[in-house]
C-alpha atoms as a PDB file:
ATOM      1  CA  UNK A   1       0.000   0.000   0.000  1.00  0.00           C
ATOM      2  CA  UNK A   2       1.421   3.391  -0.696  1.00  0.00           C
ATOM      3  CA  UNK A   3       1.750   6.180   1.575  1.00  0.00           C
ATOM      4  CA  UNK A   4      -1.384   8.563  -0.085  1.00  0.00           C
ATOM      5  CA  UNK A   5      -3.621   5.454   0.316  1.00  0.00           C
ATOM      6  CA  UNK A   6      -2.543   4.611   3.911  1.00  0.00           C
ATOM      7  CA  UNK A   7      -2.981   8.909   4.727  1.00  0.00           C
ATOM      8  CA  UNK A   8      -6.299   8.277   2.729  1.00  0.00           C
ATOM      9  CA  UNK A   9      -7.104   5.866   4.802  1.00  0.00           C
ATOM     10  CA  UNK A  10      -6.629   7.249   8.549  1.00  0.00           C
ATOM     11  CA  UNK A  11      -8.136  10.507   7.044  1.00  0.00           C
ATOM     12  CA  UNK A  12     -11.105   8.357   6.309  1.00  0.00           C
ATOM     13  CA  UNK A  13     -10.618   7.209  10.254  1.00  0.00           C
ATOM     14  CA  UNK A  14     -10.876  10.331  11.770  1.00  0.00           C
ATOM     15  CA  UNK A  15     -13.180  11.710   9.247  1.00  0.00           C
ATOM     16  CA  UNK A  16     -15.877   8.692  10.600  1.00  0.00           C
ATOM     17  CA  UNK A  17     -14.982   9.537  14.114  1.00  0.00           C
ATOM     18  CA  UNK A  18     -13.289   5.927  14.454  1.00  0.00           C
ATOM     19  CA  UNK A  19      -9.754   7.619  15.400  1.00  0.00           C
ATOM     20  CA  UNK A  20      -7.894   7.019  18.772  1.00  0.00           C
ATOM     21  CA  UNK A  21      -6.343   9.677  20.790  1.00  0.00           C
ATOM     22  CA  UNK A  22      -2.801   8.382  19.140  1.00  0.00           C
ATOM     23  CA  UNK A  23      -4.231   8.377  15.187  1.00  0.00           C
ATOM     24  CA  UNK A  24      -5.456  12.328  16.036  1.00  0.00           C
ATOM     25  CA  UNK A  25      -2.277  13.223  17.872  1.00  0.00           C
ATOM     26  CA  UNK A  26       0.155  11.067  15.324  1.00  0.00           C
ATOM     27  CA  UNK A  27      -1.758  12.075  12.286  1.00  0.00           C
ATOM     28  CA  UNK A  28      -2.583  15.648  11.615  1.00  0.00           C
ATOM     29  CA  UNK A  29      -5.872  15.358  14.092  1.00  0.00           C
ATOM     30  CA  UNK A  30      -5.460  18.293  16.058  1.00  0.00           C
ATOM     31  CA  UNK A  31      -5.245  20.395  12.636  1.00  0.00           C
ATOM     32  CA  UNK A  32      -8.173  18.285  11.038  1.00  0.00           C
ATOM     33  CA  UNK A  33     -10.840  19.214  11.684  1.00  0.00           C
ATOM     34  CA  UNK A  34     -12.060  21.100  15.314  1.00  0.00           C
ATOM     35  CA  UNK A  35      -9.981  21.726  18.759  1.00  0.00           C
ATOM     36  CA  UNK A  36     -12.418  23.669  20.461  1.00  0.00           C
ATOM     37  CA  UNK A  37     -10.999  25.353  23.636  1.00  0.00           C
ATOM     38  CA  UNK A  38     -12.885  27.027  26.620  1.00  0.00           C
ATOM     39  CA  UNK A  39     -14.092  30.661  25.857  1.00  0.00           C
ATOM     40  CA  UNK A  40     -12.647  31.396  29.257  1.00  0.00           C
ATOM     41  CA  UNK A  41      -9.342  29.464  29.049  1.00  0.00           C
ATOM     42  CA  UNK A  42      -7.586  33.272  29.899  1.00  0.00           C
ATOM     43  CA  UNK A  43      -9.762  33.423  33.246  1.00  0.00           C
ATOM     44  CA  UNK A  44      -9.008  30.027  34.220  1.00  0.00           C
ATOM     45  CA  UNK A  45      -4.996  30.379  33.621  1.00  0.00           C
ATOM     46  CA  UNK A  46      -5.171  33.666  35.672  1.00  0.00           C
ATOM     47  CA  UNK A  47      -7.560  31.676  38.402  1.00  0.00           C
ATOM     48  CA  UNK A  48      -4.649  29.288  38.877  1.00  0.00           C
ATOM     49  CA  UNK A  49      -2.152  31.858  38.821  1.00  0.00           C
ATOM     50  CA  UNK A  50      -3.571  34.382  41.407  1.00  0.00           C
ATOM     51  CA  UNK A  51      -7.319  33.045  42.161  1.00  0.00           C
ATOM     52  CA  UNK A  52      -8.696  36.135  43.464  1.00  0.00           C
ATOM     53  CA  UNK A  53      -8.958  37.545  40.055  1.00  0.00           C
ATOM     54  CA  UNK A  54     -11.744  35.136  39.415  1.00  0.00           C
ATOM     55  CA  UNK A  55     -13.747  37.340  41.623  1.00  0.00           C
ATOM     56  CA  UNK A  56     -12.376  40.380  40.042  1.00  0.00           C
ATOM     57  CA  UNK A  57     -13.389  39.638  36.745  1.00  0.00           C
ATOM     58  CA  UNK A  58     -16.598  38.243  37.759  1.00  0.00           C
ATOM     59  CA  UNK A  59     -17.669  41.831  39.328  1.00  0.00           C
ATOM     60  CA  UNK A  60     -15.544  44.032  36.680  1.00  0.00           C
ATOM     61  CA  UNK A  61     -18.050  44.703  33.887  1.00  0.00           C
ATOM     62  CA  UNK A  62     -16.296  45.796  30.962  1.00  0.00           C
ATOM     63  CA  UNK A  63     -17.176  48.448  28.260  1.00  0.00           C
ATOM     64  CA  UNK A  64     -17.132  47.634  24.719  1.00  0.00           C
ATOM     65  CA  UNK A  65     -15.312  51.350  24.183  1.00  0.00           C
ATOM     66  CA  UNK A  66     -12.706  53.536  25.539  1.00  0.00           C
ATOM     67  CA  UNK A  67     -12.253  53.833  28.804  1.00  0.00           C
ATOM     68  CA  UNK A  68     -12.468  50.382  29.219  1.00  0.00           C
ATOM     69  CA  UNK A  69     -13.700  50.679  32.827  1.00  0.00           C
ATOM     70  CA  UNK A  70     -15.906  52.946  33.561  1.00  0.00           C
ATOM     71  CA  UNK A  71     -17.195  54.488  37.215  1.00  0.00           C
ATOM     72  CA  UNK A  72     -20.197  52.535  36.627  1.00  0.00           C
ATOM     73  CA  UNK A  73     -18.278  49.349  36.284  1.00  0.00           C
ATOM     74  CA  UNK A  74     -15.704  50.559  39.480  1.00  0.00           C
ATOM     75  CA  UNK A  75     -19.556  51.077  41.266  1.00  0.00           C
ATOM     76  CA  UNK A  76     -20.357  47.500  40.782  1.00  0.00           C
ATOM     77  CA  UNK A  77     -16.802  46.098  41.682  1.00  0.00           C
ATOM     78  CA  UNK A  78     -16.908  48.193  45.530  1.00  0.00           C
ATOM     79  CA  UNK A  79     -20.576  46.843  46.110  1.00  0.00           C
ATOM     80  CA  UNK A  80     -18.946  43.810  46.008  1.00  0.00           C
ATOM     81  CA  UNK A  81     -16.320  44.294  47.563  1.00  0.00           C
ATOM     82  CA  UNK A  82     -17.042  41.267  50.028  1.00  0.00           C
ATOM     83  CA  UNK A  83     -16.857  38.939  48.229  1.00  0.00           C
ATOM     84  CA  UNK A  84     -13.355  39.721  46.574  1.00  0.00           C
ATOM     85  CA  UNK A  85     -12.440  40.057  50.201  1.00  0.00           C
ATOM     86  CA  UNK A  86     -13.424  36.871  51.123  1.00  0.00           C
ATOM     87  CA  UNK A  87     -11.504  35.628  47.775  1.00  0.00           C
ATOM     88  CA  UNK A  88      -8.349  36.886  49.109  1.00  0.00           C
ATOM     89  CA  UNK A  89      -9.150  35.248  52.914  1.00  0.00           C
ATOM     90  CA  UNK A  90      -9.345  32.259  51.404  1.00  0.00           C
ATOM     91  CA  UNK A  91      -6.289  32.401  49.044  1.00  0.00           C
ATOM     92  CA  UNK A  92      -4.478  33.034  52.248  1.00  0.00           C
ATOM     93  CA  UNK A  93      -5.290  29.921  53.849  1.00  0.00           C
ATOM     94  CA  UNK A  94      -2.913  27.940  51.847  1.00  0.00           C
ATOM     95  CA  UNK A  95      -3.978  28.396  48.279  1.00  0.00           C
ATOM     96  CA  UNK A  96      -5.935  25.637  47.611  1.00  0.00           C
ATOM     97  CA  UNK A  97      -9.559  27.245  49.321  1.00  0.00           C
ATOM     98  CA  UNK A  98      -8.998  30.724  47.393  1.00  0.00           C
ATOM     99  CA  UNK A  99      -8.750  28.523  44.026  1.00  0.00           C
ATOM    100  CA  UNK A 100     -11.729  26.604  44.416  1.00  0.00           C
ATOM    101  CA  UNK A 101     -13.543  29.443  45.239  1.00  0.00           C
ATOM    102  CA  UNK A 102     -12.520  31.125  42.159  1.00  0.00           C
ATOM    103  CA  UNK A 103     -13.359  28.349  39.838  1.00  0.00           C
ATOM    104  CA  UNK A 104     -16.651  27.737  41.184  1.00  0.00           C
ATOM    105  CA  UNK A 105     -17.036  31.420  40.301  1.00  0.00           C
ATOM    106  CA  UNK A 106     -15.859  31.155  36.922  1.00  0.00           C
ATOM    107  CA  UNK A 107     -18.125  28.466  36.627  1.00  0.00           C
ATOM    108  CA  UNK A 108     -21.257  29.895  38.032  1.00  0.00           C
ATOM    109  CA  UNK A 109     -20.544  33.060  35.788  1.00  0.00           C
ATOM    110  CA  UNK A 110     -20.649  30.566  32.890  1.00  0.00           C
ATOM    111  CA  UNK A 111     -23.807  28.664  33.430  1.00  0.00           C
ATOM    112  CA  UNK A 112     -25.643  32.024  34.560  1.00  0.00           C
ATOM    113  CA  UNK A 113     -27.324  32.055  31.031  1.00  0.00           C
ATOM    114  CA  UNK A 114     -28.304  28.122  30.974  1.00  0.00           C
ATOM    115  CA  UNK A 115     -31.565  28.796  28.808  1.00  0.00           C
ATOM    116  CA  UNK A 116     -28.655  30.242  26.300  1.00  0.00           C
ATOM    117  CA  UNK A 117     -26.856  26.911  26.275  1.00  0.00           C
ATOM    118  CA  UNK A 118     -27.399  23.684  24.878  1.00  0.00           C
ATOM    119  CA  UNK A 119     -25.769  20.260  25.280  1.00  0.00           C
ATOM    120  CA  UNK A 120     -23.916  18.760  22.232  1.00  0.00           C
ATOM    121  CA  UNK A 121     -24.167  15.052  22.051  1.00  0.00           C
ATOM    122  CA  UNK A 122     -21.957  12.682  19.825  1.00  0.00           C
ATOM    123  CA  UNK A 123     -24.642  12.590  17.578  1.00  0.00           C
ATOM    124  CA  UNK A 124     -24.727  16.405  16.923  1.00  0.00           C
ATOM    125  CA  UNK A 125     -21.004  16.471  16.549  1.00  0.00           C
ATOM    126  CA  UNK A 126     -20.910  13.122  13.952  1.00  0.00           C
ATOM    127  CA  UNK A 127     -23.647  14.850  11.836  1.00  0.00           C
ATOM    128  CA  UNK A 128     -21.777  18.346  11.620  1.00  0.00           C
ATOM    129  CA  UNK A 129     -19.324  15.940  10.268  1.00  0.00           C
ATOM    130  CA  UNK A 130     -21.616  14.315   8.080  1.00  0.00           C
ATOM    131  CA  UNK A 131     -22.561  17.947   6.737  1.00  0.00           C
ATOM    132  CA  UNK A 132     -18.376  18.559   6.263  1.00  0.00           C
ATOM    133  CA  UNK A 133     -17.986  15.548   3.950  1.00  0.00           C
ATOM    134  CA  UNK A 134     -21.259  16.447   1.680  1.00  0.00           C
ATOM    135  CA  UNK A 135     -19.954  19.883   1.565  1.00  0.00           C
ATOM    136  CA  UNK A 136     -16.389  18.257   0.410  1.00  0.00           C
ATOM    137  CA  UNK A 137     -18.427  16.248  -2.238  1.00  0.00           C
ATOM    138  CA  UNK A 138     -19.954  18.618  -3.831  1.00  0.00           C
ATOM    139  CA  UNK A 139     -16.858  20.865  -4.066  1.00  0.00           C
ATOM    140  CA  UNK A 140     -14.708  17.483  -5.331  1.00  0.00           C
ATOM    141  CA  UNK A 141     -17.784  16.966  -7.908  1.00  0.00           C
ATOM    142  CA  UNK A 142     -17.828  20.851  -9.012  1.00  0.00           C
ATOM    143  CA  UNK A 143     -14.209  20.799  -8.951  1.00  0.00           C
ATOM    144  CA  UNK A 144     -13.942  18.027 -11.462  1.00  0.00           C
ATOM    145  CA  UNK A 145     -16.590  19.324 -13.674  1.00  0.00           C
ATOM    146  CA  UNK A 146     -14.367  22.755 -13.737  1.00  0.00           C
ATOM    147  CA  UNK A 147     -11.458  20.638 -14.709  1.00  0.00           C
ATOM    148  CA  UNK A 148     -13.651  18.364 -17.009  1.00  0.00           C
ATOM    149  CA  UNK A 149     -15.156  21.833 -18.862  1.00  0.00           C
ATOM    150  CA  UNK A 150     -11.038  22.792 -18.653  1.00  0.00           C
ATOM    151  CA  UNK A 151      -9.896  20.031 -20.796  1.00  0.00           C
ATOM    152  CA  UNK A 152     -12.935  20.360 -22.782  1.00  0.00           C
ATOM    153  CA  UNK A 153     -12.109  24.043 -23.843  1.00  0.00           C
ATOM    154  CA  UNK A 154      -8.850  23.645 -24.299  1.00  0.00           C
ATOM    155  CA  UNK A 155      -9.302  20.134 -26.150  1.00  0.00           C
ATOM    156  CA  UNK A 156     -11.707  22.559 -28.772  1.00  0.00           C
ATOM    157  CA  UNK A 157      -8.931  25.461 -28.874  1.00  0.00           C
ATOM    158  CA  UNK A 158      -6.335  22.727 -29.832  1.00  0.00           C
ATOM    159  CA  UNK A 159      -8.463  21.698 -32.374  1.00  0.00           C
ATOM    160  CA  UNK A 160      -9.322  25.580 -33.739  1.00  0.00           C
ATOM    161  CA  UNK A 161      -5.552  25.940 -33.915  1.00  0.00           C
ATOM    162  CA  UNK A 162      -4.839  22.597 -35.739  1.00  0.00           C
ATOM    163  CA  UNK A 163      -7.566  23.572 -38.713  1.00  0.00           C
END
């Protein structure tokens, strides 16, 4: 077997979803296709590196223009001041409290909108990639009509120029 029939054929793998961890890693798989990460993979990396800032960020609304943080926002931040407070307390007792406490606030600030989010299932995820593959079809199909029209036209011209 040659080596564009044996890629063919662990591209056809992960393309079915039959692919170990190894074939995905080995392979190509984390540029094939999706890697999805968190939306809040920055919050979490500064959670673990100072875990108050959970709480921060949870109370420090944002505007979408210049100045970034308004008095409004600064408002909301010193109502809540407790609970950063109580962030910090618990970061001092050894690390460990303060960081649970700060992911459980990331987390809670995620699922806050739960009629917003839905649950994707293996079958969801196998049909988008059942949609991917028709949508590869029909560009291989209208691909090889361009090239069949191609050799077509330029069959004709060659002809024109022999006459």
């Amino acid at each position: 077997m040659s080596e564009s029939d044996n890629r063919n054929q662990l591209e056809r793998r992960i393309d079915d979803m039959n692919w170990t961890l190894f074939d995905r890693l080995l392979y190509g798989g984390l540029g094939h296709g999706y890697f999805c990460l968190p939306t809040n993979l920055i919050r979490i990396i500064a959670t673990v590196i100072f875990p108050p800032i959970a709480t921060i960020l949870k109370y420090l609304k944002l505007s979408p223009a210049f100045p970034f943080i308004t008095l409004e926002a600064l408002v909301y931040l010193f109502q809540n001041i407790d609970d950063i407070i109580y962030s910090f307390v618990l970061t001092a007792l050894f690390y460990i409290p303060g960081l649970i406490y700060g992911l459980t606030n990331i987390k809670c600030a995620e699922t806050s909108n739960e009629e917003e989010m839905r649950d994707v299932t293996t079958a969801d995820i196998k049909q988008h990639f059942e949609d991917i593959k028709k949508m590869r079809n029909i560009r291989a199909k209208s691909s090889n009509n361009r090239s069949a029209n191609n050799k077509s036209a330029n069959n004709k011209s060659a002809n024109n120029k022999t006459k």
